[in-house]
C-alpha atoms as a PDB file:
ATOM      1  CA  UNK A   1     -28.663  93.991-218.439  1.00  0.00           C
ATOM      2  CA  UNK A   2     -26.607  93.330-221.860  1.00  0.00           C
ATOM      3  CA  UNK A   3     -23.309  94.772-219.969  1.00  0.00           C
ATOM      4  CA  UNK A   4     -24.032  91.827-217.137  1.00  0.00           C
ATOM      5  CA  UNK A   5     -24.374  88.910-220.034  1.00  0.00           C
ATOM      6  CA  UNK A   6     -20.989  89.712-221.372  1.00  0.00           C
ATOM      7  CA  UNK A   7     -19.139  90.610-218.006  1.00  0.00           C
ATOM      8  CA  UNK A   8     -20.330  86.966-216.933  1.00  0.00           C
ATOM      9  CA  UNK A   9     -19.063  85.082-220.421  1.00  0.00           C
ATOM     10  CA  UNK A  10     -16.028  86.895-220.388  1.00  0.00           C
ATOM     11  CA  UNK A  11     -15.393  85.595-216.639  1.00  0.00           C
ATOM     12  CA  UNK A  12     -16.565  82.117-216.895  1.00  0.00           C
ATOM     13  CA  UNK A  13     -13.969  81.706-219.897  1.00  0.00           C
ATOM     14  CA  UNK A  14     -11.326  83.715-218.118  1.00  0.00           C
ATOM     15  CA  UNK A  15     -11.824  81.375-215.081  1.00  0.00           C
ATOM     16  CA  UNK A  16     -11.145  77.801-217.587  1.00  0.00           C
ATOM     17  CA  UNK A  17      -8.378  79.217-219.571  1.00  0.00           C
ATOM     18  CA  UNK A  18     -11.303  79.403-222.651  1.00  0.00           C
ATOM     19  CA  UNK A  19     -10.818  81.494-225.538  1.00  0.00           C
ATOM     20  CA  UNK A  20     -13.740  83.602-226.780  1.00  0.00           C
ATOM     21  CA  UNK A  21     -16.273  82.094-227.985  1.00  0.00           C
ATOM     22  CA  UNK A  22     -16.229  81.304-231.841  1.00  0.00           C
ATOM     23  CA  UNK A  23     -18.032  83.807-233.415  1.00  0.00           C
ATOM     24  CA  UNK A  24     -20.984  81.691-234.800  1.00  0.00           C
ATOM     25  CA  UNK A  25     -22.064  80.961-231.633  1.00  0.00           C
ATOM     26  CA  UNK A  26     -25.638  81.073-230.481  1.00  0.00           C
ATOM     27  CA  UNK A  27     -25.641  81.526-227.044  1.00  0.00           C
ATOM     28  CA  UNK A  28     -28.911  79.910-225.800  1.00  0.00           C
ATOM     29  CA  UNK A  29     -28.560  79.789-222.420  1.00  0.00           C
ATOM     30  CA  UNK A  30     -26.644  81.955-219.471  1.00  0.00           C
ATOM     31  CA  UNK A  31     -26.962  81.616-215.519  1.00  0.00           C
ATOM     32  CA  UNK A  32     -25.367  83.046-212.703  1.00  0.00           C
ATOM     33  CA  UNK A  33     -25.206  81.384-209.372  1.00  0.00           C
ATOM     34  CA  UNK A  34     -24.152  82.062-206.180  1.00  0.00           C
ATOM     35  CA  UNK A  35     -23.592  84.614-203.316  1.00  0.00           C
ATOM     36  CA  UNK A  36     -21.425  87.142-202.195  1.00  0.00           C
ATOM     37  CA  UNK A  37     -18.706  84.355-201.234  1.00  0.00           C
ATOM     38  CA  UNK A  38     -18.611  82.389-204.700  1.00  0.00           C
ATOM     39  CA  UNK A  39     -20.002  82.857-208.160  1.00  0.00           C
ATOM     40  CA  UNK A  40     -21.172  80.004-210.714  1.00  0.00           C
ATOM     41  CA  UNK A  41     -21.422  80.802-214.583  1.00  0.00           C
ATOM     42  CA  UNK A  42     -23.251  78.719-216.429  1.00  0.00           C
ATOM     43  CA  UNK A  43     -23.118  79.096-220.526  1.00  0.00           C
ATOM     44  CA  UNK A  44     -24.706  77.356-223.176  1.00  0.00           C
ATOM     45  CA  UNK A  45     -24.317  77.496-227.202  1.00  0.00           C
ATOM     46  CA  UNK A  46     -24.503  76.144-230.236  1.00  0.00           C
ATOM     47  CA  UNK A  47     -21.910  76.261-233.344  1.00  0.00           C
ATOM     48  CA  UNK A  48     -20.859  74.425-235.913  1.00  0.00           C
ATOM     49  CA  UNK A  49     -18.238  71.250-235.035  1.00  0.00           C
ATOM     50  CA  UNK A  50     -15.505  72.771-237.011  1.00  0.00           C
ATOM     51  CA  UNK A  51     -15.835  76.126-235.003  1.00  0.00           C
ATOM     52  CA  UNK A  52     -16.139  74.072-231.373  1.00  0.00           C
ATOM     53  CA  UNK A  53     -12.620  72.362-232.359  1.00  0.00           C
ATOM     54  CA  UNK A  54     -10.984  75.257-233.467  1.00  0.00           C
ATOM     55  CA  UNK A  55     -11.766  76.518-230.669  1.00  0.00           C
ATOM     56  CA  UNK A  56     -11.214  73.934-227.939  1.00  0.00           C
ATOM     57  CA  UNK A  57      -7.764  73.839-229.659  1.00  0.00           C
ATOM     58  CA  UNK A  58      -6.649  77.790-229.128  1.00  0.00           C
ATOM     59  CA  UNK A  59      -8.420  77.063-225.284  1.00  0.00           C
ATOM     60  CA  UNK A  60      -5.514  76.674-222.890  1.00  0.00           C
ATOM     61  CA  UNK A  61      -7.605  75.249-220.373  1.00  0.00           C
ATOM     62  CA  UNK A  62      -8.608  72.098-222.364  1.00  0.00           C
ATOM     63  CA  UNK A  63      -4.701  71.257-222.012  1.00  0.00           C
ATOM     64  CA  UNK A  64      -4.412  68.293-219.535  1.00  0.00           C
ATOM     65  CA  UNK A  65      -7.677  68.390-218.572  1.00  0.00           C
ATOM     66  CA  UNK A  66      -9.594  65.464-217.805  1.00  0.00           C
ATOM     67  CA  UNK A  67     -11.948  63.969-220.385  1.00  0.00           C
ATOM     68  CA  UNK A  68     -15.130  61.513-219.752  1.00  0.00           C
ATOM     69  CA  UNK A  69     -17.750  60.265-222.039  1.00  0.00           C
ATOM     70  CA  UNK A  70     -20.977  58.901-221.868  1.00  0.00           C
ATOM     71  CA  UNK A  71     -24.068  58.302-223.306  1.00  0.00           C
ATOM     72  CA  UNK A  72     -22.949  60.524-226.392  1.00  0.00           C
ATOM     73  CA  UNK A  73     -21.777  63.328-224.098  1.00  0.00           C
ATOM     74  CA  UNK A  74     -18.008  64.420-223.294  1.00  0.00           C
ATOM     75  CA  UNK A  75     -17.048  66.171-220.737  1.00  0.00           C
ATOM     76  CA  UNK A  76     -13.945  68.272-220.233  1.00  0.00           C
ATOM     77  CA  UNK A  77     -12.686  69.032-216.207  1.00  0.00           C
ATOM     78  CA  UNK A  78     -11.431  71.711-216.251  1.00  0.00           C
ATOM     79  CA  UNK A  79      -8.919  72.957-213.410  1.00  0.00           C
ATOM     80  CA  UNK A  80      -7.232  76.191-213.985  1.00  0.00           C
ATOM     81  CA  UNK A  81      -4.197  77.688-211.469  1.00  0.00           C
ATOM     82  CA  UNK A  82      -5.692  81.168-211.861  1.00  0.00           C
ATOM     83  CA  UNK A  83      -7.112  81.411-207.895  1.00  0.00           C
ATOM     84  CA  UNK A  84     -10.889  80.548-209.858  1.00  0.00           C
ATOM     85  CA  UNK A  85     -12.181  76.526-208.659  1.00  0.00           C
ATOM     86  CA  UNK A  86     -13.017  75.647-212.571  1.00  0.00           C
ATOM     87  CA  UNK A  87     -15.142  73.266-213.297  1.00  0.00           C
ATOM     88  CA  UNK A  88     -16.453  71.335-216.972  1.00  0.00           C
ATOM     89  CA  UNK A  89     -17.314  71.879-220.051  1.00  0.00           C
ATOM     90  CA  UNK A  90     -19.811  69.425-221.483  1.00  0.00           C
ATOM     91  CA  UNK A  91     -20.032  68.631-225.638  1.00  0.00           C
ATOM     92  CA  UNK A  92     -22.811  67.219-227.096  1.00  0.00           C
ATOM     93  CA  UNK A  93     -23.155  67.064-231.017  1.00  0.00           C
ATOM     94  CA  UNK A  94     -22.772  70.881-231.697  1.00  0.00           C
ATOM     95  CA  UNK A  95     -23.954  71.857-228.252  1.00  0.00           C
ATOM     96  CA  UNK A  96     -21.347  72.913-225.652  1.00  0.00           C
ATOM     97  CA  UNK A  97     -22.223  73.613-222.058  1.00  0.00           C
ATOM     98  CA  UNK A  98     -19.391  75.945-219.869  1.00  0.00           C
ATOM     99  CA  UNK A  99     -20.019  75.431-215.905  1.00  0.00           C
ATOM    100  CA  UNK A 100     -17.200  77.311-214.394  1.00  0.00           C
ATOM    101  CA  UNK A 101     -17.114  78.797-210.745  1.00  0.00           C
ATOM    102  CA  UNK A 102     -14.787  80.975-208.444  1.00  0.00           C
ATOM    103  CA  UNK A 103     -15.383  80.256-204.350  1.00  0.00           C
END
């Protein structure tokens, strides 16, 4: 249900401190994991780099988080103090991946 797709975004970015996401962004993937005891979000888009920047800059949660790269990817830990375990977000080129989960 549409009402399901945006009550899951809106939680995944509430749980890492994430802004909305920029409004070109072509959301071409979303999965929900999990059982009654935890919950895993998984989002996937596309924007342009300037938008992705923008907006890992108004993010809160991108503030001293942890940040890896490899093999072309760069990944973001992300460990909010909001009760919610976080988790990563994972940029690649124009394509960011949001894994976020509460337990």
């Amino acid at each position: 249900m549409p009402w399901y797709r945006e009550e899951a975004i809106e939680a995944a970015l509430s749980w890492g401190e994430l802004q909305k996401l920029p409004k070109d962004a072509d959301i071409t993937h979303l999965e929900k994991r999990g059982s009654m005891f935890t919950r895993q979000f998984i989002i996937e888009f596309t924007c342009s780099d300037s938008q992705i920047k923008n907006w890992m800059q108004e993010s809160k949660g991108f503030k001293n988080s942890k940040m890896k790269v490899k093999d072309g990817t760069i990944t973001y830990e992300i460990h909010p103090k909001k009760g919610a375990y976080g988790g990563r977000v994972k940029i690649t080129g124009n394509r960011v991946v949001i894994d976020m989960s509460w337990s």
